[in-house]
Every structure is written in C-alpha cells, then in structure tokens.
N, C-alpha and C. Protein backbone atom coordinates (compact mmCIF):
# COMPACT_ATOMS: atom_id res chain seq x y z
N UNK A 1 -8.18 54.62 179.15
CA UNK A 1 -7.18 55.58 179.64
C UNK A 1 -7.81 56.96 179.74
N UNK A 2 -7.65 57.05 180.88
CA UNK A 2 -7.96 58.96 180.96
C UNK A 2 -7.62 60.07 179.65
N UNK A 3 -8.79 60.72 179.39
CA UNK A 3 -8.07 62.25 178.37
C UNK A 3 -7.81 63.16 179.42
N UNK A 4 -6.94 63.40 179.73
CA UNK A 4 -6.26 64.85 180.74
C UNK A 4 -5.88 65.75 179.96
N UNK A 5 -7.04 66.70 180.37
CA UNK A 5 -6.57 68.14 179.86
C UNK A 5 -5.44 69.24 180.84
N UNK A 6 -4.31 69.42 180.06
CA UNK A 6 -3.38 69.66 181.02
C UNK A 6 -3.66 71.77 181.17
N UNK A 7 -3.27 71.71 182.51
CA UNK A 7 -3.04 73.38 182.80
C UNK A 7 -1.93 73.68 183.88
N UNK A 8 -1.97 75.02 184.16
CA UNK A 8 -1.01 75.25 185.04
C UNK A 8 -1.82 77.00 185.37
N UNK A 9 -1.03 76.95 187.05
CA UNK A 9 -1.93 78.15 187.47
C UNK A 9 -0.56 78.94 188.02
N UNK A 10 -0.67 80.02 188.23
CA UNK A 10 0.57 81.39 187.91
C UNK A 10 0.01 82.67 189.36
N UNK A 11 0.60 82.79 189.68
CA UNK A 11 0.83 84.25 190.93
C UNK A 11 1.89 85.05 189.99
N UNK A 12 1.87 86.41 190.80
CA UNK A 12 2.89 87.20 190.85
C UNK A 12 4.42 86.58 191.09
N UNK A 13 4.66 85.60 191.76
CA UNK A 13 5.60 84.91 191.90
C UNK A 13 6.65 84.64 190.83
N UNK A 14 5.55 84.38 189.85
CA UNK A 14 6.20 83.89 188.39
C UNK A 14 7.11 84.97 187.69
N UNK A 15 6.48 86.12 188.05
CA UNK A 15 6.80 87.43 186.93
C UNK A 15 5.86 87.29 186.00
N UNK A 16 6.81 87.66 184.78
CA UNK A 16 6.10 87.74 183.66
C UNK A 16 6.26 86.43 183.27
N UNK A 17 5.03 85.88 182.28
CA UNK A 17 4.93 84.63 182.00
C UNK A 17 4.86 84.27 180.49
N UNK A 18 5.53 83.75 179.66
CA UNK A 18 5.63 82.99 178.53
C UNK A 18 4.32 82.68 177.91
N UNK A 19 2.96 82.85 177.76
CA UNK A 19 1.79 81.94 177.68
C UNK A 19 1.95 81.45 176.07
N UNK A 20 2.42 82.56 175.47
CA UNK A 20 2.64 81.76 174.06
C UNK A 20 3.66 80.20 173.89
N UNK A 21 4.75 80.07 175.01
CA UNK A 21 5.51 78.98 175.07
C UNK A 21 4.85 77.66 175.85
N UNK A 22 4.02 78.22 176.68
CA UNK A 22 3.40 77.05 177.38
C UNK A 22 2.35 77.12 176.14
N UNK A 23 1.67 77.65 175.62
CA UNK A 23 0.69 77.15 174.60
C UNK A 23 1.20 76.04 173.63
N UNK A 24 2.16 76.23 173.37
CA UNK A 24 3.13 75.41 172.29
C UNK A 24 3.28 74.14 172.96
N UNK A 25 3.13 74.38 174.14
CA UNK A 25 3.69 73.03 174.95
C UNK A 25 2.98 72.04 175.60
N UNK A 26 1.23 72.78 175.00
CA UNK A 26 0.44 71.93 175.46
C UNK A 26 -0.67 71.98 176.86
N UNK A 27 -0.47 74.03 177.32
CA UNK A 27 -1.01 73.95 178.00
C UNK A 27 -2.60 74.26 177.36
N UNK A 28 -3.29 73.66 177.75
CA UNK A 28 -4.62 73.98 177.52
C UNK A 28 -5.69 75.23 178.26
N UNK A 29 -5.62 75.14 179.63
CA UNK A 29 -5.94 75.86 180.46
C UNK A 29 -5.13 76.45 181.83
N UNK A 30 -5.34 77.50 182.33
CA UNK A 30 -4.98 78.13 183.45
C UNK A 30 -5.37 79.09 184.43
N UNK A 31 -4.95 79.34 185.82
CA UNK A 31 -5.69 80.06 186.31
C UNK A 31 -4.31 81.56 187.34
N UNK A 32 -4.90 82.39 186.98
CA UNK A 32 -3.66 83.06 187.60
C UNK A 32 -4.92 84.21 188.73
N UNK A 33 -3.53 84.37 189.63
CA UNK A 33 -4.38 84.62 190.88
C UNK A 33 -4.95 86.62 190.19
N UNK A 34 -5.51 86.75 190.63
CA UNK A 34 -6.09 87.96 190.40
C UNK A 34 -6.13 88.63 191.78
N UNK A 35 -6.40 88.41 193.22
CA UNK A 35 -6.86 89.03 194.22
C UNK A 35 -6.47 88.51 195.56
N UNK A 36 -6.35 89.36 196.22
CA UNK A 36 -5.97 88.50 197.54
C UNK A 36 -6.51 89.04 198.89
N UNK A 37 -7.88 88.75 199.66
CA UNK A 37 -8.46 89.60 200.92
C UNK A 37 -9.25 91.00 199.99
N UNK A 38 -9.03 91.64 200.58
CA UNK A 38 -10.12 93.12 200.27
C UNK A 38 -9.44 94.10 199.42
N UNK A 39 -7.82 94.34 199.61
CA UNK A 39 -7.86 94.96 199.16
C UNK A 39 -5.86 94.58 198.27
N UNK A 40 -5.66 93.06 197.81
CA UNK A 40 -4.54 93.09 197.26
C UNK A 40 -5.25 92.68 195.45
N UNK A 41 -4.27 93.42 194.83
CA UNK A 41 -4.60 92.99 193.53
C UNK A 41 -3.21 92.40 193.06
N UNK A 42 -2.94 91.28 192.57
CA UNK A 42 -2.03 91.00 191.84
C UNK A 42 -1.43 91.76 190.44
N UNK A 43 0.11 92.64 190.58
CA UNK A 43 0.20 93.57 189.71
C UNK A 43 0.41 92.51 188.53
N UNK A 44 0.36 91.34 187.80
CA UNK A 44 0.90 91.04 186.56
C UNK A 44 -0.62 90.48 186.38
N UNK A 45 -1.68 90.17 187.11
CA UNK A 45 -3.18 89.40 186.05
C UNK A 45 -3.70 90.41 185.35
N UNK A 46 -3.98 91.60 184.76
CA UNK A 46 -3.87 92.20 183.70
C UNK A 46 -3.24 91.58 182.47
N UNK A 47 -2.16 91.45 182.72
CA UNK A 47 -0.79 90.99 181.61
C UNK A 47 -1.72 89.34 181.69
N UNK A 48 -1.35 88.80 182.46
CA UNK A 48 -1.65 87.33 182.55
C UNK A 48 -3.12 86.62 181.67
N UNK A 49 -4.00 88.03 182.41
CA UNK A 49 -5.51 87.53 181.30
C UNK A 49 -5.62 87.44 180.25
N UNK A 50 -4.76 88.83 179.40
CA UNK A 50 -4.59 88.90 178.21
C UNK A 50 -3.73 88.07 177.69
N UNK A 51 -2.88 87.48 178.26
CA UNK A 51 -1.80 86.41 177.63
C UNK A 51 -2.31 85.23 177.29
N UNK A 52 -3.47 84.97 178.50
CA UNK A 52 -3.62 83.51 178.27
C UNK A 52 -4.99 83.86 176.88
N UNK A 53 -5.64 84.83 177.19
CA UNK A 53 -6.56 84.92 175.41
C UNK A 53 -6.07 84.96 174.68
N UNK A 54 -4.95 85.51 174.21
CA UNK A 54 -3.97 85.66 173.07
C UNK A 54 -3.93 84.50 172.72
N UNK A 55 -3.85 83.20 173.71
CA UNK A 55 -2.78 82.06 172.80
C UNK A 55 -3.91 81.15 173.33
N UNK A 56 -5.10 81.42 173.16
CA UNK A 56 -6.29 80.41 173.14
C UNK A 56 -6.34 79.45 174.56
N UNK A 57 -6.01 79.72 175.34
CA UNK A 57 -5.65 78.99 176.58
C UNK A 57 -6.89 79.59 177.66
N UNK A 58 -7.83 78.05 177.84
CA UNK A 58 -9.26 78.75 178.93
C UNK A 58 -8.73 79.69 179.64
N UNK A 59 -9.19 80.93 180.06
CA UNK A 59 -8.58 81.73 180.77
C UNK A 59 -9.53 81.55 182.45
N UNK A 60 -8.83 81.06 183.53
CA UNK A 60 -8.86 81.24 184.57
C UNK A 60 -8.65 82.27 186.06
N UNK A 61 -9.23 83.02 186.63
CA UNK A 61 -8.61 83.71 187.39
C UNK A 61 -9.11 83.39 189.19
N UNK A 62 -8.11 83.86 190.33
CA UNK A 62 -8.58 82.52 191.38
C UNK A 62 -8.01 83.91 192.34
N UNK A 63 -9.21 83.98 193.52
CA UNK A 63 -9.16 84.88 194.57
C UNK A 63 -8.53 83.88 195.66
N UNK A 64 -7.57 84.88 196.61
CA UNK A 64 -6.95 84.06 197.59
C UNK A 64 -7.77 84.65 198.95
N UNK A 65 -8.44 83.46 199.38
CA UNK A 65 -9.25 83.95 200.55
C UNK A 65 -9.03 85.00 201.81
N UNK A 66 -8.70 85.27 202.05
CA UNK A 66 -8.07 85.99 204.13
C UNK A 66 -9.53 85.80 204.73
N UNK A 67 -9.84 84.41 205.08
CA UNK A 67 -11.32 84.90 205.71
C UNK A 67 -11.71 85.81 207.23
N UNK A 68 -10.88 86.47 207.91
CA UNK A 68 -10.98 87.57 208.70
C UNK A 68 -11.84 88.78 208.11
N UNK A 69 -11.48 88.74 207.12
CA UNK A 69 -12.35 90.17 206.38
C UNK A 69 -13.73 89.73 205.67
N UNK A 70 -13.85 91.03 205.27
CA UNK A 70 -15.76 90.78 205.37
C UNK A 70 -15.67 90.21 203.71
N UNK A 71 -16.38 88.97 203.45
CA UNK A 71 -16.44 88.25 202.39
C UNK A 71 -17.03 89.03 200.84
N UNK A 72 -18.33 89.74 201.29
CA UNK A 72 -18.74 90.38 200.23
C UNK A 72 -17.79 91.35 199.51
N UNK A 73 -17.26 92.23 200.63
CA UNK A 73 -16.51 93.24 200.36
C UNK A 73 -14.90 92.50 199.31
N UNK A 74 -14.71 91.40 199.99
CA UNK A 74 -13.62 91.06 199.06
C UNK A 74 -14.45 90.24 197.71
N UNK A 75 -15.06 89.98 197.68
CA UNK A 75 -15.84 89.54 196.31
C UNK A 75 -15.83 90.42 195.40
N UNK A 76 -16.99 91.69 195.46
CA UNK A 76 -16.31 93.33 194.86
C UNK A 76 -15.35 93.70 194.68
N UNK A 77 -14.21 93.28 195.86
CA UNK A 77 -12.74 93.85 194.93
C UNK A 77 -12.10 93.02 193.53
N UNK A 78 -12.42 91.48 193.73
CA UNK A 78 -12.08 90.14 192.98
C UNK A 78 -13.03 91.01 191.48
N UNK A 79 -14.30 91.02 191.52
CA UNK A 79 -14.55 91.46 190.81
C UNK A 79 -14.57 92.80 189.65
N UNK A 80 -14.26 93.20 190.52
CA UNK A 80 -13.63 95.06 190.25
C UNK A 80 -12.27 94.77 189.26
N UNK A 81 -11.10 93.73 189.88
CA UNK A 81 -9.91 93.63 189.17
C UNK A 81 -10.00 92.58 188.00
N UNK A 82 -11.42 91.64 188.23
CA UNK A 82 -11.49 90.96 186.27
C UNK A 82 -12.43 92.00 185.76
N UNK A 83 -13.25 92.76 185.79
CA UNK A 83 -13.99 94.25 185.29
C UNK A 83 -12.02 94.80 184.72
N UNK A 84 -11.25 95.18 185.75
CA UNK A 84 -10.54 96.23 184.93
C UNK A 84 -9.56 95.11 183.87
N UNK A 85 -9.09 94.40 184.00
CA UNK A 85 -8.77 93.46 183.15
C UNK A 85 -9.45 92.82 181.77
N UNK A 86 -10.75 93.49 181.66
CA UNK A 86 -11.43 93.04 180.45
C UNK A 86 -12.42 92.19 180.32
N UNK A 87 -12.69 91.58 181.94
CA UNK A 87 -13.99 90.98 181.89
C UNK A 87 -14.13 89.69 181.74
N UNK A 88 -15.31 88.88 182.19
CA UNK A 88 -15.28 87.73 181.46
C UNK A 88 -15.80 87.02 180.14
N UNK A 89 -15.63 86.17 179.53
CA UNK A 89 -15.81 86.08 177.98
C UNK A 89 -16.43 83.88 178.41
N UNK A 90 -17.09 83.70 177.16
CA UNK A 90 -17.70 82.39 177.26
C UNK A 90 -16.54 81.82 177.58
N UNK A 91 -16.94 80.60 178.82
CA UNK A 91 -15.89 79.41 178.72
C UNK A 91 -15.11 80.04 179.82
N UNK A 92 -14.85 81.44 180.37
CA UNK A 92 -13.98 81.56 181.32
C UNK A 92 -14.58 80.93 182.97
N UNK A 93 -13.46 80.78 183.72
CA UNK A 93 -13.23 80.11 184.90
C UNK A 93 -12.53 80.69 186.16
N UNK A 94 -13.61 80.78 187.01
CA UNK A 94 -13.13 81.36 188.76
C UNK A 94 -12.97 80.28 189.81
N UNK A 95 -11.94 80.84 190.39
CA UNK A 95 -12.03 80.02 191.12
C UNK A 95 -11.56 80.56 193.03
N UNK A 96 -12.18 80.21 194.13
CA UNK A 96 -11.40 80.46 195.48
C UNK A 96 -10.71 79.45 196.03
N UNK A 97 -9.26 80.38 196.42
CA UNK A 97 -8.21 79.60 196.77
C UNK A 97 -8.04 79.60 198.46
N UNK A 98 -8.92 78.39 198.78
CA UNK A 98 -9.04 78.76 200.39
C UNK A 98 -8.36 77.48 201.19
N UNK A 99 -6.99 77.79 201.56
CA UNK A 99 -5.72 77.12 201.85
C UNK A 99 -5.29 77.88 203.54
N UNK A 100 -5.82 79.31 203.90
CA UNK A 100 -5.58 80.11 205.07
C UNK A 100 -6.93 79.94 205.69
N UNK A 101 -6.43 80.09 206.91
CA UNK A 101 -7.32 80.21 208.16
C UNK A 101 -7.76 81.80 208.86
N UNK A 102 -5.94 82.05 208.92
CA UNK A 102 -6.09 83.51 209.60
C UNK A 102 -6.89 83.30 211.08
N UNK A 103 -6.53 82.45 211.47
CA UNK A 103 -6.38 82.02 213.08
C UNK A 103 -7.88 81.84 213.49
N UNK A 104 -8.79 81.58 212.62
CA UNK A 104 -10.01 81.50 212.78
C UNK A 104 -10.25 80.24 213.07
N UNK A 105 -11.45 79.68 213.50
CA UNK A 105 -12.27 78.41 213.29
C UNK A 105 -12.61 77.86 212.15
N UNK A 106 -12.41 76.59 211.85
CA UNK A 106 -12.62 75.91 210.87
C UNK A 106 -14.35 76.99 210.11
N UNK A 107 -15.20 76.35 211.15
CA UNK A 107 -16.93 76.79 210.76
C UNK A 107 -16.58 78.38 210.35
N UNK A 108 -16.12 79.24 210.92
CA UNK A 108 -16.02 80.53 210.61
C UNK A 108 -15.56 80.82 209.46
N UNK A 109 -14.09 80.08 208.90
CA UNK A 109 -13.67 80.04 207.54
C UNK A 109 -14.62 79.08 206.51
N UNK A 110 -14.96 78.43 207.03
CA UNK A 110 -15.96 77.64 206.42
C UNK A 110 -17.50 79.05 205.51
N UNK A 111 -17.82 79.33 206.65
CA UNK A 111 -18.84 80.44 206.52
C UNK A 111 -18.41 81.59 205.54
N UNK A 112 -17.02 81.97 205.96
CA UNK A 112 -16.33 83.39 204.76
C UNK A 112 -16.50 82.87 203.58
N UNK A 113 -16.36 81.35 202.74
CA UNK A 113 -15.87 80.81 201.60
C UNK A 113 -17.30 81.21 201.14
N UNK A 114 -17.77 80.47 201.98
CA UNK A 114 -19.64 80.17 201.25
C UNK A 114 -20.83 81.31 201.28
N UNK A 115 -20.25 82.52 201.76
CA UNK A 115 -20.75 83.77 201.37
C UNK A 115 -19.70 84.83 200.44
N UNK A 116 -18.63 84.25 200.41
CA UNK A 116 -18.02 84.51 198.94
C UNK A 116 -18.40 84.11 197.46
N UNK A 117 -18.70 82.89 197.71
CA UNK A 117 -18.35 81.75 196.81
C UNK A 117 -19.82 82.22 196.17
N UNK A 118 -21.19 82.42 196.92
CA UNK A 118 -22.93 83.08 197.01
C UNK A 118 -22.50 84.39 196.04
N UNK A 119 -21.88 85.02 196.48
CA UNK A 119 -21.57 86.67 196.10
C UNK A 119 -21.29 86.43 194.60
N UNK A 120 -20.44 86.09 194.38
CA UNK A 120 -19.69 85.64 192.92
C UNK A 120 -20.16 84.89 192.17
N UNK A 121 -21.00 83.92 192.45
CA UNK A 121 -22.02 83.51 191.62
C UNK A 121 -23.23 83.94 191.29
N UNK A 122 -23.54 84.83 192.09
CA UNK A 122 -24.86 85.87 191.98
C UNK A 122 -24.59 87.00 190.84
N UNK A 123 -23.55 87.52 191.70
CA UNK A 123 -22.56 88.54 190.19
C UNK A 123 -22.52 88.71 189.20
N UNK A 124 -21.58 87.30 188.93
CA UNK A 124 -20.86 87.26 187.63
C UNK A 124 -21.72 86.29 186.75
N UNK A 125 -22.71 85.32 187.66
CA UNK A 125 -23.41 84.15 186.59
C UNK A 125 -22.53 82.69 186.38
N UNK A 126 -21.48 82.67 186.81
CA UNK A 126 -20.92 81.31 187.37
C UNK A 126 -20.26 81.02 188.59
N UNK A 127 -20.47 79.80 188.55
CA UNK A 127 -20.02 78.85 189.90
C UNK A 127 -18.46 78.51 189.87
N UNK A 128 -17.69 79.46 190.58
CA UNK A 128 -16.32 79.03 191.34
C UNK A 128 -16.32 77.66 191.80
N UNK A 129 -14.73 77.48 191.20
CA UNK A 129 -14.32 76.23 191.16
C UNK A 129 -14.00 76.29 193.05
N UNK A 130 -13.45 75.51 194.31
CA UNK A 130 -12.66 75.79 195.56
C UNK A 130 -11.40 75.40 195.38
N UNK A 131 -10.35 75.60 195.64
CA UNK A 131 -8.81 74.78 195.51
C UNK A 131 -8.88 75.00 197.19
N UNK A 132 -8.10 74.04 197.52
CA UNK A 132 -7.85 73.52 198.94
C UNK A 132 -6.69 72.49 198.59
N UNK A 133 -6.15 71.98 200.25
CA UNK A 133 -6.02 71.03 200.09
C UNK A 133 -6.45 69.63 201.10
N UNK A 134 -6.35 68.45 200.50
CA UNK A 134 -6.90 67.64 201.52
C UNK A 134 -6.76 68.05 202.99
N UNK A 135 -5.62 68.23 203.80
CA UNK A 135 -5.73 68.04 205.16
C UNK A 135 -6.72 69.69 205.60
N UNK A 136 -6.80 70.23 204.95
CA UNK A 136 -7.20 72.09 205.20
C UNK A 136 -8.97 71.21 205.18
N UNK A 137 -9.33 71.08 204.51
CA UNK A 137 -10.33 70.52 204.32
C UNK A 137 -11.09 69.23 205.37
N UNK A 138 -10.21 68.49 205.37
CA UNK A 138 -10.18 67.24 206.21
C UNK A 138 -10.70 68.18 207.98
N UNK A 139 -10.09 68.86 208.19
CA UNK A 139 -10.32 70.39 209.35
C UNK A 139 -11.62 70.56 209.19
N UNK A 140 -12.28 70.73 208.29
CA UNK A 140 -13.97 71.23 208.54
C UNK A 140 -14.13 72.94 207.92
N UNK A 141 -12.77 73.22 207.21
CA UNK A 141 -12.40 74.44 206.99
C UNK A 141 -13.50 74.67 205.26
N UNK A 142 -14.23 73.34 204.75
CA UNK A 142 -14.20 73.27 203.74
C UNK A 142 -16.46 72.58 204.15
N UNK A 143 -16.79 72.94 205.41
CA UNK A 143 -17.99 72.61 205.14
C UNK A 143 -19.13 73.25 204.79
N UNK A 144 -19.74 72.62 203.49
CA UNK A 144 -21.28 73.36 203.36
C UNK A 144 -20.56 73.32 201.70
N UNK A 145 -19.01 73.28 201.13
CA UNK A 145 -18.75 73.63 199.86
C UNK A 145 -19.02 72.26 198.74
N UNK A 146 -19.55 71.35 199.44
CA UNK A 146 -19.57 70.24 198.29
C UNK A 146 -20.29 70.44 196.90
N UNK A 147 -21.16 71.65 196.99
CA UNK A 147 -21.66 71.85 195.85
C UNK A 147 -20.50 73.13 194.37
N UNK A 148 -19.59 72.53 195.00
CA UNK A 148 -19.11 73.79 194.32
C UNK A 148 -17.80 72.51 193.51
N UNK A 149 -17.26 72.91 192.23
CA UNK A 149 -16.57 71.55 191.91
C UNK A 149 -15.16 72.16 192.75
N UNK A 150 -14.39 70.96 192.79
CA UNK A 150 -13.14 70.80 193.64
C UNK A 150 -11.75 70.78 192.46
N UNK A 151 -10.71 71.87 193.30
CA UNK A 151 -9.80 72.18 192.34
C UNK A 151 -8.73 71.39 193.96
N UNK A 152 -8.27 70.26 193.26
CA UNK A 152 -7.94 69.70 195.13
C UNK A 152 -6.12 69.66 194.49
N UNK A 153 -5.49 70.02 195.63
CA UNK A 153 -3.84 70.15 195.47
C UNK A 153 -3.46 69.15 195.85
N UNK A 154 -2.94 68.08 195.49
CA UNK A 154 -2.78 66.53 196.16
C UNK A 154 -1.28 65.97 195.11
N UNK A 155 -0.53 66.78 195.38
CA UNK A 155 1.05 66.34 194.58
C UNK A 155 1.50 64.89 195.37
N UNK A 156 1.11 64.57 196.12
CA UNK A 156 1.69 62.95 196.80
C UNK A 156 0.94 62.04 196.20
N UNK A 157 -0.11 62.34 194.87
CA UNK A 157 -0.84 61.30 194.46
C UNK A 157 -0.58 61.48 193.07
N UNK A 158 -0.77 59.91 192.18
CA UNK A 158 -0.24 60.40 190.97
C UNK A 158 -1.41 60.97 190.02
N UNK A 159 -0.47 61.58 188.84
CA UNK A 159 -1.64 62.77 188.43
C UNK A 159 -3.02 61.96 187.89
N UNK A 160 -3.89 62.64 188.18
CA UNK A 160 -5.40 62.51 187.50
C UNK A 160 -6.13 60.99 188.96
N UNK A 161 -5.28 61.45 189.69
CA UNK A 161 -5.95 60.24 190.31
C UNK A 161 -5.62 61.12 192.53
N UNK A 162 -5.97 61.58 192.57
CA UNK A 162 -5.66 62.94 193.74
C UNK A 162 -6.71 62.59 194.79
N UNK A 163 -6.37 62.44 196.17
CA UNK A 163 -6.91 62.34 197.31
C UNK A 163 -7.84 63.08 197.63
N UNK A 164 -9.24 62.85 197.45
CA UNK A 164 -10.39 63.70 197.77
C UNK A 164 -10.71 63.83 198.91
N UNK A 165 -10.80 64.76 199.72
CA UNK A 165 -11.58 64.71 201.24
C UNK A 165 -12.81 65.50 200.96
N UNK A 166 -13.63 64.80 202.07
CA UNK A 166 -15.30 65.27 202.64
C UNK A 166 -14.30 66.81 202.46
N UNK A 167 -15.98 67.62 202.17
CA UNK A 167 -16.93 67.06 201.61
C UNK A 167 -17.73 66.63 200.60
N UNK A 168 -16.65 66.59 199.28
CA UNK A 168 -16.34 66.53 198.20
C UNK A 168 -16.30 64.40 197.91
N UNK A 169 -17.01 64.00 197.03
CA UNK A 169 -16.81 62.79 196.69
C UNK A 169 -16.18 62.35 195.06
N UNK A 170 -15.80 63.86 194.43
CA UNK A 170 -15.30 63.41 193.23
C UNK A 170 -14.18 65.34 192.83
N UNK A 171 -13.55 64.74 192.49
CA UNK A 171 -12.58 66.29 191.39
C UNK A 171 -12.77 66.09 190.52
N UNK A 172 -12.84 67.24 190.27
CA UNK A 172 -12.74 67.95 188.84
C UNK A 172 -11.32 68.52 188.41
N UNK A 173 -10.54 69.24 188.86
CA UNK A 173 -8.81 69.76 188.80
C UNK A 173 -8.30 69.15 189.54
N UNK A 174 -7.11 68.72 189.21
CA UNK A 174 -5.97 68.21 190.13
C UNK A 174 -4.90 68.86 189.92
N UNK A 175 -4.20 69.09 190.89
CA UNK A 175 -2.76 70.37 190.86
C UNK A 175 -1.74 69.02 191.48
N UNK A 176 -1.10 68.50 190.65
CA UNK A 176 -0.38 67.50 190.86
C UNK A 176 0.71 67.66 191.37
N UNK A 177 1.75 69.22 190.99
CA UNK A 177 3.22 69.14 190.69
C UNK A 177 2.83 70.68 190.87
N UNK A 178 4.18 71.14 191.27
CA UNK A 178 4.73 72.50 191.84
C UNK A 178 5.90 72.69 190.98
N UNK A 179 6.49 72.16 190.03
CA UNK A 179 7.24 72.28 189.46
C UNK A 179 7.31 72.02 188.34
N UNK A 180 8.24 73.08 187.17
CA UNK A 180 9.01 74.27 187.34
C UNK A 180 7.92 75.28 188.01
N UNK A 181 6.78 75.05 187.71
CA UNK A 181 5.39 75.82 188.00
C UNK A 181 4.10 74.76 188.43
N UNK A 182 3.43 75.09 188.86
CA UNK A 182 2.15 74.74 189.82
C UNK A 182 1.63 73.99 188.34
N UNK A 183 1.12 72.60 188.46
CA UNK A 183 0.76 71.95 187.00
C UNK A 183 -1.04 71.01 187.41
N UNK A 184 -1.87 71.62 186.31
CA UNK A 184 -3.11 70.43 186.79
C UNK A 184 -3.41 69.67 185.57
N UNK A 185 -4.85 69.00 185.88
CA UNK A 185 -5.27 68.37 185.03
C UNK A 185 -6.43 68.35 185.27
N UNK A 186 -7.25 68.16 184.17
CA UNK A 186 -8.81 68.34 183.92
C UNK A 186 -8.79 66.90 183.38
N UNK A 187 -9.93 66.03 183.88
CA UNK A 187 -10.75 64.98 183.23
C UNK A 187 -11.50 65.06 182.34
N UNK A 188 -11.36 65.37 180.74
CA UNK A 188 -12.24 66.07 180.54
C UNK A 188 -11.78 66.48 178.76
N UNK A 189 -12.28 67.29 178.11
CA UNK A 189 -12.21 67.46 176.88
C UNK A 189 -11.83 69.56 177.83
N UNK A 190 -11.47 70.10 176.54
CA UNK A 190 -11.48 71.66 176.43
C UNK A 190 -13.01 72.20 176.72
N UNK A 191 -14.12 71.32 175.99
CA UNK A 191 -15.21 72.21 175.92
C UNK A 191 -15.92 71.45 176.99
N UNK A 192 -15.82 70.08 177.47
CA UNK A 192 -16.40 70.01 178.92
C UNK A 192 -16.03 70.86 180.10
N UNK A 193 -14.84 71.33 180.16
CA UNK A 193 -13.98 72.11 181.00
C UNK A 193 -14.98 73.50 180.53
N UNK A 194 -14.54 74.10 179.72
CA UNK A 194 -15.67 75.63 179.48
C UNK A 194 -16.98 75.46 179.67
N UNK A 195 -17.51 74.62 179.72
CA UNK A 195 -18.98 74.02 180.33
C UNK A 195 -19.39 74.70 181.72
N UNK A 196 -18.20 74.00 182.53
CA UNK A 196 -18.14 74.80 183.69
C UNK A 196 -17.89 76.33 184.30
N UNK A 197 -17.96 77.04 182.98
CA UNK A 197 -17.05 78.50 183.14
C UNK A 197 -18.22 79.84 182.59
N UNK A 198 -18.17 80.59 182.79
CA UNK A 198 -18.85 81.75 182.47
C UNK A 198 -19.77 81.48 180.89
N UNK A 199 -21.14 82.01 181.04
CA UNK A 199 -22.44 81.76 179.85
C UNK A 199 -22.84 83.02 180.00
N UNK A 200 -23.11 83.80 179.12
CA UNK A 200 -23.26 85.14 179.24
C UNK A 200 -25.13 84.41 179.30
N UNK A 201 -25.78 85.74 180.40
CA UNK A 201 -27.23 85.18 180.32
C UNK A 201 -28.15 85.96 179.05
C-alpha cells in the first residue's frame, strides 16, 4: 500500500488560513502561491510562510506563470517576495504553476517556463517542482520540462494514482481534490519530500 504524504496548496483566495488546524489534521506539506507574472505579489504569503513554519508543515511557495512577460524579470520578482518573507530554510519547496497560455504558442510558453524554471534554480540552488495539468501539457505547452519533477492536477483520477502526460513518465505531487481546498499527495516519507527542496550550499 502506498505511504501518502498528504498536503494542500492555498492562494489569496483562501484568506487567512488556519495552518495550526490543518496541522492537527494531518497536513504534512503545502504550497501557497507567492507571485503572479512580474509584478503581482500575493498579499497573505507573508502570513502563509510563516504559518506553515510555525506548525512544522514543509513550507512550499509556487509562482503563477503569465508567459507574455519577460521570464527572468518575473523570476526576480518570485524571488524578491520569498527574500521579503524570510527566505528559504532546509527542506523548503518551489514550485511553477504553468496552467495559462496568454494567447501564446504552446513552444513559446513552453520556452517562458524553461528560462524561468533555469533562473530559479541558478538563484536560489533548487529545482522547481511544474504543476500543470494533463490536457495544458498534452498541448506541447509543457516541452523540454521533463527534467523538472511533476506537481500534475488530475482530480478525475483516484488519489496517488493521477494521469501523467508527455513529457513526464512518472509524479511526484498529485492535487487530487479542490475541495473544501486544493488537496495533494506525495509518494513518499516527509524527508524524501525535503530531499527535493532547498540545501543551503
């Protein structure tokens, strides 16, 4: 039987968020959006980063792509808003949330991710997780990223078991359920999961 490490990932949407109640409840890990294009910052991931350290919960934070704009430049802002938030600490986890097009070509959005995705790992010293979902991907919106692990949104499949598309042949996160809140799962132990997340060099 699978060990699923359970999480759940949080926007501004939420408000303010409980992390001490979901800790109680078993969440293990999470990722709350921090950034969005060049120049949106999410006003509650401040609150959110510190919530989820407080109550021992991997702390995650996940840029929302606009690939129209110039990639580096939104990398620096992503980074600028976990800098004012306190930074990253062992075991933490990034991730790009590239679900928009912004009326572009698959290859073109394809190209924004993977000179983001370059930027931020050069940076910060770890490798971003991608969240997508199958059919966005299935598009070609998602080529050149197989080296990067897959955070794949696949709620029509049951949990820990989620529809992979090229060019990806295995997940790592699954975002199963949208309800009451956005819910995943890790294959995996706590410290295989931080494996994948920020090593100070």
């Amino acid at each position: 039987m699978k060990r699923l490490l359970h999480g759940i990932d949080v926007s501004n949407w939420q408000g303010r968020v409980d992390w001490a109640h979901h800790a109680e409840e078993g969440v293990a890990f999470a990722f709350a959006k921090a950034t969005e294009g060049g120049d949106f910052t999410d006003r509650y991931f401040s609150r959110n980063w510190q919530g989820m350290r407080e109550n021992w919960v991997v702390c995650g934070a996940y840029h929302f792509a606009r690939p129209k704009g110039d990639a580096a430049e939104h990398a620096r802002h992503f980074l600028a808003a976990l800098r004012r938030a306190g930074g990253l600490r062992r075991g933490d986890l990034i991730a790009l949330d590239l679900e928009a097009s912004d009326g572009l070509k698959p290859a073109q959005v394809a190209r924004h991710a993977r000179r983001w995705l370059r930027y931020v790992e050069l940076h910060a010293g770890v490798r971003p997780f991608v969240y997508t979902y199958p059919s966005f991907a299935h598009s070609g919106h998602c080529a050149g990223l197989e080296g990067y692990p897959l955070w794949i949104a696949s709620p029509s499949h049951a949990r820990g078991d989620p529809q992979v598309p090229a060019p990806w042949g295995e997940w790592t996160i699954h975002q199963y359920s949208s309800r009451p809140v956005d819910r995943n799962v890790f294959d995996g132990s706590r410290q295989a999961l931080t494996r994948l997340g920020y090593h100070p060099r």
